[in-house]
N, C-alpha and C. Protein backbone atom coordinates (compact mmCIF):
# COMPACT_ATOMS: atom_id res chain seq x y z
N UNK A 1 126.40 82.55 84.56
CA UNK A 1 125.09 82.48 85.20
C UNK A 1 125.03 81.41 86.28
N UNK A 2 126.08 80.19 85.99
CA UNK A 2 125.90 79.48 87.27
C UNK A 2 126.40 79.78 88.26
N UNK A 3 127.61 80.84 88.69
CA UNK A 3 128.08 81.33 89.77
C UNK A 3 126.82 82.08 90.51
N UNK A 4 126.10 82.94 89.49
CA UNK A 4 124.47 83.40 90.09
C UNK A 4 123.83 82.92 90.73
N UNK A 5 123.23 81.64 90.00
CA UNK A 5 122.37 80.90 90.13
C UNK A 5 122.72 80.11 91.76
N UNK A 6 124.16 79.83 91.81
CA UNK A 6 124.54 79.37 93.30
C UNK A 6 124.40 80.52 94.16
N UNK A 7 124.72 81.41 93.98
CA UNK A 7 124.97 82.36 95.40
C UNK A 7 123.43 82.68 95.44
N UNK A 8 122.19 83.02 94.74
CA UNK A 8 121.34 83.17 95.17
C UNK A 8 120.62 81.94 95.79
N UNK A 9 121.19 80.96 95.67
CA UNK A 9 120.52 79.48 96.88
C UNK A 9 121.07 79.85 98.21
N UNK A 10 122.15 79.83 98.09
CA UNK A 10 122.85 80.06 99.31
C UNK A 10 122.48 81.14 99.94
N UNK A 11 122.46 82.43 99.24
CA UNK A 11 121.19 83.79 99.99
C UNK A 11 120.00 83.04 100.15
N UNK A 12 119.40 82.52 99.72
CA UNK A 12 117.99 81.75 99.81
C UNK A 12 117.95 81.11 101.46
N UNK A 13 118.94 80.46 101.07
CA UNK A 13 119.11 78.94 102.41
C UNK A 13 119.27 80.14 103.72
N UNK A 14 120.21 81.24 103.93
CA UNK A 14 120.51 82.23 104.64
C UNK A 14 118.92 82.42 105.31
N UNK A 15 118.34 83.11 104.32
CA UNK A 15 116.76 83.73 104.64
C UNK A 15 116.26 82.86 105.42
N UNK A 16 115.75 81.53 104.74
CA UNK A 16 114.79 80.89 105.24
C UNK A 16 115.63 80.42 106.92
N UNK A 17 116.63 80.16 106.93
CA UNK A 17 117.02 79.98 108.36
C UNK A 17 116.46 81.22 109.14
N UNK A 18 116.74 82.28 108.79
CA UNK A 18 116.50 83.71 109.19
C UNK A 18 115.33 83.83 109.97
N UNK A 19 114.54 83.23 108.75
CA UNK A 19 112.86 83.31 108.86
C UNK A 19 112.53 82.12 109.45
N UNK A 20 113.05 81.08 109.53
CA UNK A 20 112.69 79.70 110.81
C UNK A 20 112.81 80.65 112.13
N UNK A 21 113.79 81.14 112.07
CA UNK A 21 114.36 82.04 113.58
C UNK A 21 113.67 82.78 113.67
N UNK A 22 113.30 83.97 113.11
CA UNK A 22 112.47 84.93 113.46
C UNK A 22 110.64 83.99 114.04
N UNK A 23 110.13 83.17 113.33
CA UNK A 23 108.95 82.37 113.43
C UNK A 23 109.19 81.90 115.14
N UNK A 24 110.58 81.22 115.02
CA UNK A 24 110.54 80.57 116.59
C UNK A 24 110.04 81.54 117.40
N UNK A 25 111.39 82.81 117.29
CA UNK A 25 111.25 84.01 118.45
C UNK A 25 109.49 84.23 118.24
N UNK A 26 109.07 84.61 116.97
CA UNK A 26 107.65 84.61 117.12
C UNK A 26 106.29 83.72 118.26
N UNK A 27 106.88 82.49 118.12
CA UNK A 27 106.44 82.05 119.16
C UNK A 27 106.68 81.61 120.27
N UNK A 28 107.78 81.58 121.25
CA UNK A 28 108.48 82.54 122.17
C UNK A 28 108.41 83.46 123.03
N UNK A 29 108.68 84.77 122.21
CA UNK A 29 108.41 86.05 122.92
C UNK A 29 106.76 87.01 123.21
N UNK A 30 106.88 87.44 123.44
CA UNK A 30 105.92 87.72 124.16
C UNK A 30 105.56 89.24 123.00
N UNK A 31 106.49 90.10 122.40
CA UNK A 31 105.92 90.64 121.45
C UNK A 31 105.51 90.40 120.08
N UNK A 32 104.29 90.00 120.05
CA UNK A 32 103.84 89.31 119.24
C UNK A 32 103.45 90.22 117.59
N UNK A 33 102.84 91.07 118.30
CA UNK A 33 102.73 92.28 117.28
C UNK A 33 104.38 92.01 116.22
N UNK A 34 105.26 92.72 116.94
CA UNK A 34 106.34 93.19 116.00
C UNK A 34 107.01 92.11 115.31
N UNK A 35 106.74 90.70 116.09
CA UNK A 35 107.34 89.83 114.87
C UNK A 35 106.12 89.08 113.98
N UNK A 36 104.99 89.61 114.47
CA UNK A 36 103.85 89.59 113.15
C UNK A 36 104.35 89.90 112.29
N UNK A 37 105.19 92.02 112.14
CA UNK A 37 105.27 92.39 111.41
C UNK A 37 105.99 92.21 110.67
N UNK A 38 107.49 91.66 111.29
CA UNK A 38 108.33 91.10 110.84
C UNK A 38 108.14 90.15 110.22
N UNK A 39 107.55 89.32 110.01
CA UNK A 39 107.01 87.92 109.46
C UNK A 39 106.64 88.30 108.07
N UNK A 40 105.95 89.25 108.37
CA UNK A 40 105.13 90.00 107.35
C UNK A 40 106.03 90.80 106.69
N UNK A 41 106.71 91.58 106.72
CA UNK A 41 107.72 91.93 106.00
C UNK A 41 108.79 91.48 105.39
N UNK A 42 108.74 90.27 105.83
CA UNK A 42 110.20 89.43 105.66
C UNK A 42 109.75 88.36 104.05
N UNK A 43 108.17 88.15 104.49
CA UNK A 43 107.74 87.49 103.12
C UNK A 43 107.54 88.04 102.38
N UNK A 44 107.10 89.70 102.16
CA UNK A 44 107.07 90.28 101.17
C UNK A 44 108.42 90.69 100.35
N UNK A 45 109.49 90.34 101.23
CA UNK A 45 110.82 90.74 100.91
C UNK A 45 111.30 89.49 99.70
N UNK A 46 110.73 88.77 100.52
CA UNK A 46 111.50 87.36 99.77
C UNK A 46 110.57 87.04 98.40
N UNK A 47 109.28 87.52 98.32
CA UNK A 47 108.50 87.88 97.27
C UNK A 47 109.49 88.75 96.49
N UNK A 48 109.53 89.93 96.36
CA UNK A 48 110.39 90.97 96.18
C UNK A 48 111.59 90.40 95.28
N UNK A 49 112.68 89.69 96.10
CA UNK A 49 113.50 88.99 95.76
C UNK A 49 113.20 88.16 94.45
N UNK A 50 112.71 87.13 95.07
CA UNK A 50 112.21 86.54 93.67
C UNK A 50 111.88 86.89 92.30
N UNK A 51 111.02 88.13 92.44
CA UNK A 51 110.58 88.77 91.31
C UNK A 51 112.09 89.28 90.82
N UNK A 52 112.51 89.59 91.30
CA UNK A 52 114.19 90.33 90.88
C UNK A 52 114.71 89.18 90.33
N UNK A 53 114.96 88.24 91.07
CA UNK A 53 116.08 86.91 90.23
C UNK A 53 115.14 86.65 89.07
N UNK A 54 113.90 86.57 88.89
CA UNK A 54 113.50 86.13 87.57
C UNK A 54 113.45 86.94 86.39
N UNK A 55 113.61 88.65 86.79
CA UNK A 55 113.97 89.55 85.75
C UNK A 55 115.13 89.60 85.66
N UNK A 56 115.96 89.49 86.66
CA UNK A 56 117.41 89.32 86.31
C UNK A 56 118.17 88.19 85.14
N UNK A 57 117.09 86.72 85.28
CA UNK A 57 117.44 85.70 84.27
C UNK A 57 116.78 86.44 82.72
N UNK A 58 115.74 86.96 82.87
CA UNK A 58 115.24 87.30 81.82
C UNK A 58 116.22 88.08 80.85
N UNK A 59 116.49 89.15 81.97
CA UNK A 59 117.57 90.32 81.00
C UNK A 59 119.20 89.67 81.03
N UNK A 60 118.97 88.36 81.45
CA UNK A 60 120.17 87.89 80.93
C UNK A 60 120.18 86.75 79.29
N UNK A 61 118.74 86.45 79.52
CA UNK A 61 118.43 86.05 78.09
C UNK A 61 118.45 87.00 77.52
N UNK A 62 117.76 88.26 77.52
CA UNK A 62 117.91 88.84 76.33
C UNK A 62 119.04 89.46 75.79
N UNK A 63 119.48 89.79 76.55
CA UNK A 63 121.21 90.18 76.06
C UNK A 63 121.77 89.33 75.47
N UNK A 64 121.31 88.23 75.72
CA UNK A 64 122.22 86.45 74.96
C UNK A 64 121.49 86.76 73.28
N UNK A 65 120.42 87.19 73.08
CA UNK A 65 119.67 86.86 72.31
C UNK A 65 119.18 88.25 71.00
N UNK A 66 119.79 88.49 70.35
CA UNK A 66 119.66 89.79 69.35
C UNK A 66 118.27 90.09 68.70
N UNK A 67 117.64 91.12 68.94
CA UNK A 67 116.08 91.45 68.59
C UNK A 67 115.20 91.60 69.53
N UNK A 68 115.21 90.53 71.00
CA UNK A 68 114.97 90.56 71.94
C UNK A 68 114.69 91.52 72.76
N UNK A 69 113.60 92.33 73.42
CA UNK A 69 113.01 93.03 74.11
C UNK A 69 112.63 92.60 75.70
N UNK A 70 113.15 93.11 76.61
CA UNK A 70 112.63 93.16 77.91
C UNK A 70 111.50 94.27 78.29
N UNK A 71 110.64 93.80 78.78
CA UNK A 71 109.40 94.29 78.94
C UNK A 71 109.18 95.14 80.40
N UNK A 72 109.83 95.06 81.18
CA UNK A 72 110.24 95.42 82.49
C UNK A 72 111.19 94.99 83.02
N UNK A 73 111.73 95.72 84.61
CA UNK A 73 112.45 95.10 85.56
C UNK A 73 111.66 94.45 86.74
N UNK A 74 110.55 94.67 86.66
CA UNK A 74 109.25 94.03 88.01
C UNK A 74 109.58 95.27 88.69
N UNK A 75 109.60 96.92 88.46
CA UNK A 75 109.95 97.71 89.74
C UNK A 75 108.20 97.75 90.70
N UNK A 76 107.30 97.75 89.66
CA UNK A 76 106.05 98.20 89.93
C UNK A 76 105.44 96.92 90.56
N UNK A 77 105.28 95.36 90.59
CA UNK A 77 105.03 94.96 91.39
C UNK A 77 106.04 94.88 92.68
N UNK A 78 106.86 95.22 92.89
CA UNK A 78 108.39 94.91 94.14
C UNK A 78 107.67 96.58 94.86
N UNK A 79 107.14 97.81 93.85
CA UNK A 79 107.12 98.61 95.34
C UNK A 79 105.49 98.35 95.49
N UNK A 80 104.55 97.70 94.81
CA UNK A 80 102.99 97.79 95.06
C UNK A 80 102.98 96.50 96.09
N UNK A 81 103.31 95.83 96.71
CA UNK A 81 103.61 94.49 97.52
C UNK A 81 104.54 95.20 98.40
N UNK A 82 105.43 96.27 98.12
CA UNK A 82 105.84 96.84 99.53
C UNK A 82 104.98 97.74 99.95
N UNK A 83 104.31 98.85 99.33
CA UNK A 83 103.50 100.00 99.57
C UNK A 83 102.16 98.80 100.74
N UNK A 84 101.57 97.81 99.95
CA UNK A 84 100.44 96.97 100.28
C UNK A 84 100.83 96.54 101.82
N UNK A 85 102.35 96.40 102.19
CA UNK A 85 102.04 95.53 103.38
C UNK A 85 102.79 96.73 104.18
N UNK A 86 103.01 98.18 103.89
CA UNK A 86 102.99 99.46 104.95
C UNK A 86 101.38 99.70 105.05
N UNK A 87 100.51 99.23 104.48
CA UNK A 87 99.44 99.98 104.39
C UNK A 87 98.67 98.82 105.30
N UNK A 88 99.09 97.64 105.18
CA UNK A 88 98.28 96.62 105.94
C UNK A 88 99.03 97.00 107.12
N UNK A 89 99.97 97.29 107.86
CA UNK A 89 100.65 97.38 109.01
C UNK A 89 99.97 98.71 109.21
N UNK A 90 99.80 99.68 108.84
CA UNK A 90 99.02 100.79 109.38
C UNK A 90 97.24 101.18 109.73
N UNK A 91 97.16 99.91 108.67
CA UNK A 91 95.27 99.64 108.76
C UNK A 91 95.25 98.73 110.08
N UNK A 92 96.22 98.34 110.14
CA UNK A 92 95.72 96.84 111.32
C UNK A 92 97.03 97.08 112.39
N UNK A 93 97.26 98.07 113.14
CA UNK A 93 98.31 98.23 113.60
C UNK A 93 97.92 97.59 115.28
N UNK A 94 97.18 96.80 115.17
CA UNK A 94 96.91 95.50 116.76
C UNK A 94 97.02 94.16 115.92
N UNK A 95 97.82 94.03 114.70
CA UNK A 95 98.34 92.68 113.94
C UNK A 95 99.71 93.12 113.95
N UNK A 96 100.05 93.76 113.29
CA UNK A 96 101.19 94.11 112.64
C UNK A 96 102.03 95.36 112.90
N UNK A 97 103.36 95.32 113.79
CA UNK A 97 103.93 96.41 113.72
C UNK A 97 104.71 97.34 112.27
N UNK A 98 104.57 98.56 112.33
CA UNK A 98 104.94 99.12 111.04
C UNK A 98 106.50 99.06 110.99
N UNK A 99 107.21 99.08 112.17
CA UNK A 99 108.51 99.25 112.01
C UNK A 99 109.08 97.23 111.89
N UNK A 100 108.21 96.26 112.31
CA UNK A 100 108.90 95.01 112.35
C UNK A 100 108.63 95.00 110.65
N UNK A 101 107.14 95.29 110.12
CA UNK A 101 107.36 95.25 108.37
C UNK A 101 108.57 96.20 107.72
N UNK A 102 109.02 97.21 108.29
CA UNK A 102 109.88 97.98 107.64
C UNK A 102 111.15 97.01 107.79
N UNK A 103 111.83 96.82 108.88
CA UNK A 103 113.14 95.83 108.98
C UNK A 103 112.57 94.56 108.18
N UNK A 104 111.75 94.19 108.10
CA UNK A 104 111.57 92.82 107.25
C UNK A 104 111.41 93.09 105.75
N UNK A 105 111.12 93.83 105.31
CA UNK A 105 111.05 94.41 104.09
C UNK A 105 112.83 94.82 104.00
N UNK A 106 113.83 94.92 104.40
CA UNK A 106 115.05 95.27 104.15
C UNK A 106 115.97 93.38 104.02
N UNK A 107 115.28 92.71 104.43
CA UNK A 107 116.03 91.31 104.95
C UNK A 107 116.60 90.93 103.60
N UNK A 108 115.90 90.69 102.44
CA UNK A 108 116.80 90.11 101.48
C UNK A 108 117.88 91.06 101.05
N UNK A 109 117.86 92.25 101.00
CA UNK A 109 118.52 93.22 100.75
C UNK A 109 119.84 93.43 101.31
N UNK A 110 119.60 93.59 102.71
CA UNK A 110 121.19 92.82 103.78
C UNK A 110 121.78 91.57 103.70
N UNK A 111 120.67 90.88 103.82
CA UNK A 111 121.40 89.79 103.67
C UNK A 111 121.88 89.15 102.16
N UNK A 112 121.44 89.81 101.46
CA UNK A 112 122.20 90.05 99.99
C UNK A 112 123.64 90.62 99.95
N UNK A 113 123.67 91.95 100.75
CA UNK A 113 124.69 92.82 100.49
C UNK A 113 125.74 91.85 101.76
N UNK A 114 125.26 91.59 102.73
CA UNK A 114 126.80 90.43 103.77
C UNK A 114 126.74 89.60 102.72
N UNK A 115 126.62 89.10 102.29
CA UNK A 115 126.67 87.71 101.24
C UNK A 115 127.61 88.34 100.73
N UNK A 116 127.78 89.02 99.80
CA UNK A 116 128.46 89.48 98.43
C UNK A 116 129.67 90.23 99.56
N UNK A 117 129.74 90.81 100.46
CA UNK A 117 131.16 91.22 101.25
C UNK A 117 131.69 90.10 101.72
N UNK A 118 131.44 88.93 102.18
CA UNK A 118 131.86 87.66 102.60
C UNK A 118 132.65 87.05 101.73
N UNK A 119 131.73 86.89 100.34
CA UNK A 119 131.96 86.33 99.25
C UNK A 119 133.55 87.33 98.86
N UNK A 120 133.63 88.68 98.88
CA UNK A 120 134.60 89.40 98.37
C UNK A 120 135.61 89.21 99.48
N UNK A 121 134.99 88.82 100.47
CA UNK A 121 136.29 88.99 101.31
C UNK A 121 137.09 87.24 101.37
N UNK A 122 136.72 86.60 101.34
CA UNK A 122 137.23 85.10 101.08
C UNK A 122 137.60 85.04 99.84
N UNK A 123 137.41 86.08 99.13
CA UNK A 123 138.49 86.14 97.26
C UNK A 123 139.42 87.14 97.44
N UNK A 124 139.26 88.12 98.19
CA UNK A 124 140.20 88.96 98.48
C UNK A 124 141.45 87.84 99.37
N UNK A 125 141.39 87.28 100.01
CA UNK A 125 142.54 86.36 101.27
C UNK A 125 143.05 85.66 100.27
């Protein structure tokens, strides 16, 4: 669990640089809309995330632990917090572009999956 527990800081530390960067370009560029949306998608992602690493520790207690019941995986808040901010990008589409929430809603997810090929490829050498 502590090899876990590190690589998801280090995905962590990844993001939030990500998301310093995306914020700058936010104020910056001149399309303001799409890195609204992006902004906006990118925190619901990292919401998202979170909820995952803390069911992930959970169902790693309970497997440690005999009798033990897991109660969910969080699927139903991870898609009602994604469904919520397609629906805020389409109610308010002079805030928020729908396609900068769609790429921001994918961010922990990529940058999850380069992590773990990086990681395989510096154990592979």
């Amino acid at each position: 669990m502590e090899s876990f527990a590190s690589s998801i800081k280090h995905i962590a530390r990844y993001i939030f640089l990500l998301f310093t960067a995306v914020v700058l370009l936010w104020l910056f560029m001149p399309q303001r809309v799409f890195f609204q949306g992006l902004i906006l998608g990118m925190l619901v992602s990292m919401a998202n995330g979170f909820i995952l690493y803390v069911k992930t520790l959970q169902a790693g207690e309970v497997a440690l632990t005999p009798g033990k019941r897991l109660r969910g995986i969080g699927m139903l808040p991870r898609f009602l917090l994604a469904g919520f901010s397609v629906y805020v990008s389409f109610k308010m589409p002079h805030m928020f572009s729908f396609y900068g929430v769609v790429i921001g809603l994918m961010t922990v997810s990529v940058m999850t999956l380069l992590f773990a090929i990086s990681q395989y490829l510096l154990i592979k050498k």
